[in-house]
Protein backbone atom coordinates (compact mmCIF):
# COMPACT_ATOMS: atom_id res chain seq x y z
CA UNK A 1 -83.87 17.80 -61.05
CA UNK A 2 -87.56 17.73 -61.38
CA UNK A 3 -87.85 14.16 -60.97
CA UNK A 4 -85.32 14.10 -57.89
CA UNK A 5 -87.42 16.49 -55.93
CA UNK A 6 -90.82 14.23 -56.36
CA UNK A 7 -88.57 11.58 -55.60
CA UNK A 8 -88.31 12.90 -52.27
CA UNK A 9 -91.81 14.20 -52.09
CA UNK A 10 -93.50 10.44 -52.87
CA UNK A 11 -90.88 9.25 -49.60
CA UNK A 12 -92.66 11.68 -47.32
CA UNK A 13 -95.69 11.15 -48.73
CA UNK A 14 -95.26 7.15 -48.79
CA UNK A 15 -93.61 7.78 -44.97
CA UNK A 16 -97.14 9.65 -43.41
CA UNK A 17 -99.00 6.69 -45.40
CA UNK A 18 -97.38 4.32 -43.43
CA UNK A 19 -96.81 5.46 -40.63
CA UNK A 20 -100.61 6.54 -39.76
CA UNK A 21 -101.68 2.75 -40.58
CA UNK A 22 -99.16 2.17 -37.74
CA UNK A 23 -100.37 4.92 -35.61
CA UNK A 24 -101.60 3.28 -32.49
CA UNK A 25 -97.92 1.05 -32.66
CA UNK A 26 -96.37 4.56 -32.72
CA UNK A 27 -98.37 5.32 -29.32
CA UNK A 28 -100.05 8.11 -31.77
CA UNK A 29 -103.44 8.71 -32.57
CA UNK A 30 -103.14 10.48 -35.88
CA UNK A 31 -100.33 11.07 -38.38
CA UNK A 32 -101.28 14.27 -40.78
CA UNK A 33 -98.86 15.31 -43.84
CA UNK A 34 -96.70 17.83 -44.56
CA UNK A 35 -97.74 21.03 -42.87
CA UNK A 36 -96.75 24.43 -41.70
CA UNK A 37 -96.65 25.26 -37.96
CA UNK A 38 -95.14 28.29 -36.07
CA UNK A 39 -91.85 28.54 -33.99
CA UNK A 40 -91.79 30.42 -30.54
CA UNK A 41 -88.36 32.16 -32.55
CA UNK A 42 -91.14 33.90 -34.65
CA UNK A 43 -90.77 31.51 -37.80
CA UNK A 44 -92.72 28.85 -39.63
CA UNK A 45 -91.59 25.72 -39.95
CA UNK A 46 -92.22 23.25 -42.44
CA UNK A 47 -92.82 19.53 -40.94
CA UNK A 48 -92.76 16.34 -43.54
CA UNK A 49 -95.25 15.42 -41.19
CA UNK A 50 -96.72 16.14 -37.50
CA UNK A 51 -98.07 12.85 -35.36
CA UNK A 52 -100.64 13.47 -32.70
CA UNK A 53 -99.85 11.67 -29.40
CA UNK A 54 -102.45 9.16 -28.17
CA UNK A 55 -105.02 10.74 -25.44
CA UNK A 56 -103.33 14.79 -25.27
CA UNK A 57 -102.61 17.51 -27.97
CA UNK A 58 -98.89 17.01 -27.50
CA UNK A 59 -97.39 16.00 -30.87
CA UNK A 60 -94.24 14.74 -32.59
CA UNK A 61 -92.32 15.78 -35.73
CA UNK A 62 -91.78 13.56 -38.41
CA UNK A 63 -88.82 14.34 -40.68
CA UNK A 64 -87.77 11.98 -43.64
CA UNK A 65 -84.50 12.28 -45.20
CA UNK A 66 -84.20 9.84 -48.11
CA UNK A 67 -80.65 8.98 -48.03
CA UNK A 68 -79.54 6.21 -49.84
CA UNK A 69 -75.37 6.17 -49.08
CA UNK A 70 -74.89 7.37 -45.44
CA UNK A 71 -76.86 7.12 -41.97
CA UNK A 72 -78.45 10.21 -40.81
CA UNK A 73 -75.66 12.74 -39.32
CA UNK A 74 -75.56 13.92 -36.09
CA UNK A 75 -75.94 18.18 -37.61
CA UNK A 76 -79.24 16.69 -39.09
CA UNK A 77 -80.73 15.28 -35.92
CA UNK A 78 -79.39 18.95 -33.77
CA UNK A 79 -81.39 20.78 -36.62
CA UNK A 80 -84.41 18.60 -35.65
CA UNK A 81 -83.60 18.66 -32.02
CA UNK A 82 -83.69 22.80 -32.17
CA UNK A 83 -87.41 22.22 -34.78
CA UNK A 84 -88.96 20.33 -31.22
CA UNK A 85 -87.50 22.73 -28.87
CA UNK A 86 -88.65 25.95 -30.82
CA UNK A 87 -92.86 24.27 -31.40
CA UNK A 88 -92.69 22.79 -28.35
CA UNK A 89 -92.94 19.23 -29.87
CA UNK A 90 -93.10 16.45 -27.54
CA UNK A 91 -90.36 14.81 -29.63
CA UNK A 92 -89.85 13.63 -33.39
CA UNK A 93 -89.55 10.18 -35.76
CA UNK A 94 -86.68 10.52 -38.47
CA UNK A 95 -87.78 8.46 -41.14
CA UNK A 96 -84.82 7.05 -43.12
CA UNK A 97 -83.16 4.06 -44.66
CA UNK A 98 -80.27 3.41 -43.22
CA UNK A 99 -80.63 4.93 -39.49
CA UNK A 100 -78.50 7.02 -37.51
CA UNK A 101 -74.69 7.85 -37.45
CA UNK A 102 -73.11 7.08 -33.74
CA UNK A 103 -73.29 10.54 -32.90
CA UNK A 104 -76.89 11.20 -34.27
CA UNK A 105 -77.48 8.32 -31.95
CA UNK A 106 -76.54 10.37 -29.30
CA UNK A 107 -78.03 13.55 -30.11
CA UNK A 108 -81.25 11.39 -30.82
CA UNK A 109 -81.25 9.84 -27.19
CA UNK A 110 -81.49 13.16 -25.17
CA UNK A 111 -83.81 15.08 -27.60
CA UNK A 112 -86.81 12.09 -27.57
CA UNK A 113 -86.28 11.60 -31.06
CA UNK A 114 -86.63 7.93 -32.89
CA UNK A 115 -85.44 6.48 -35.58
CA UNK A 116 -87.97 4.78 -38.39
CA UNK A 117 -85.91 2.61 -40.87
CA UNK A 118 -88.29 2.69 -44.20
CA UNK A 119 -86.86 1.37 -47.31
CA UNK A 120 -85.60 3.72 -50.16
CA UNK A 121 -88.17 2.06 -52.53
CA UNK A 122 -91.34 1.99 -50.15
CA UNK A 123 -94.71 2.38 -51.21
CA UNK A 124 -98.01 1.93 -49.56
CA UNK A 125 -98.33 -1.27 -50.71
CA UNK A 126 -94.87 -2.53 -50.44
CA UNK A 127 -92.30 -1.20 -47.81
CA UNK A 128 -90.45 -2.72 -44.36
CA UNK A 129 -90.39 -0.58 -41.76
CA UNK A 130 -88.01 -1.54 -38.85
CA UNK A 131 -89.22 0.55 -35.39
CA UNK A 132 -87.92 0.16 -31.91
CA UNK A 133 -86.74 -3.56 -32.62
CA UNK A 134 -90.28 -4.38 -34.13
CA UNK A 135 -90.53 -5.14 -38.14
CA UNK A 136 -93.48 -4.21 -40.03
CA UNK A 137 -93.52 -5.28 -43.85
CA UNK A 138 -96.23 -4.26 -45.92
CA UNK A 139 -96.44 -7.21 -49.26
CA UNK A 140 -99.22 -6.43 -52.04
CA UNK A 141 -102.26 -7.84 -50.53
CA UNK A 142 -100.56 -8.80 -47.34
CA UNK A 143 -99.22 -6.67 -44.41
CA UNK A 144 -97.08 -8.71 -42.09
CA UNK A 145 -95.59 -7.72 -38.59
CA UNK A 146 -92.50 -9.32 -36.42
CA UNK A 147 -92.76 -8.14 -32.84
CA UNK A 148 -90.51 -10.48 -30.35
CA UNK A 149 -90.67 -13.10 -32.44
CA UNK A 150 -94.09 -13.07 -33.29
CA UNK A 151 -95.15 -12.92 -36.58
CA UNK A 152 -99.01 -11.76 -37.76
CA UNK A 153 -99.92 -11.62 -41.39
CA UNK A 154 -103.14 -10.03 -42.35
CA UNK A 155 -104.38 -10.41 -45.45
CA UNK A 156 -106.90 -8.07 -47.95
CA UNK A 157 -109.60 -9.80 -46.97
CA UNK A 158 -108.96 -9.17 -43.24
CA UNK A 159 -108.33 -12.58 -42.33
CA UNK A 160 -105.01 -12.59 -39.61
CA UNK A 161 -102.54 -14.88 -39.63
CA UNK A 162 -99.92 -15.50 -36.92
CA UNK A 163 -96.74 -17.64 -36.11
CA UNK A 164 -93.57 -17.85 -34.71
CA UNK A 165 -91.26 -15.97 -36.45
């Protein structure tokens, strides 16, 4: 069981990695890890992550649910949904592999919440992460981005590369 649960940890950990090297494509200025913040119910909640919007304090939830045989459910994305409402969140990123289920979709759509595909087997170094139609893919020594057909490579020694993709 041990190894399950760090498992899961190393995905959220892996997740806020990533996803605060692709902060400003996020439209966020920061991404900080797991932390505790308080509920206008009176409880604490306990974010995998919290992302700071670009130019206000307003920020976003990130939740990451590593699951590896089914697309986020729609309970899942209400639970989240009621986590924004109750910190007064300006909206949340569910980090996953596979995506949403049709009627997380839905649930998704009226409660500002995205979805981030990030492979089961990410790490820093190595992951694809598919948001809002763009895909970023992260190689040993080489982090590569597709954006409407555009692809830009850039390398460890911070030399870009870009072509058609």
């Amino acid at each position: 069981m041990a190894a399950s649960l760090k498992q899961w940890r190393t995905y959220e950990e892996v997740a806020a990695e990533i996803l605060d090297r692709l902060r400003e494509e996020l439209g966020l200025s920061a991404v900080e890890g797991k932390q505790s913040i308080p509920g206008l119910s009176g409880t604490e909640w306990e974010l995998d992550a919290k992302g700071i919007k670009h130019g206000s304090e307003a920020f976003v939830i990130v939740e990451c649910r590593r699951h590896t045989t089914s697309r986020i459910k729609q309970e899942a994305i209400a639970a989240l949904a009621f986590r924004i409402q109750d910190t007064g969140a300006a909206g949340g990123f569910m980090v996953s592999p596979l995506g949403f289920q049709e009627g997380a979709q839905k649930v998704a759509a009226s409660a500002n919440i995205h979805s981030v595909i990030l492979n089961a087997g990410a790490t820093p170094q190595q992951f694809a992460l598919s948001f809002l139609g763009n895909l970023f893919v992260g190689l040993t020594g080489v982090e590569a981005r597709v954006e409407a057909g555009k692809v830009t490579a850039v390398v460890e020694n911070n030399v870009a590369g870009k072509g058609r993709g």
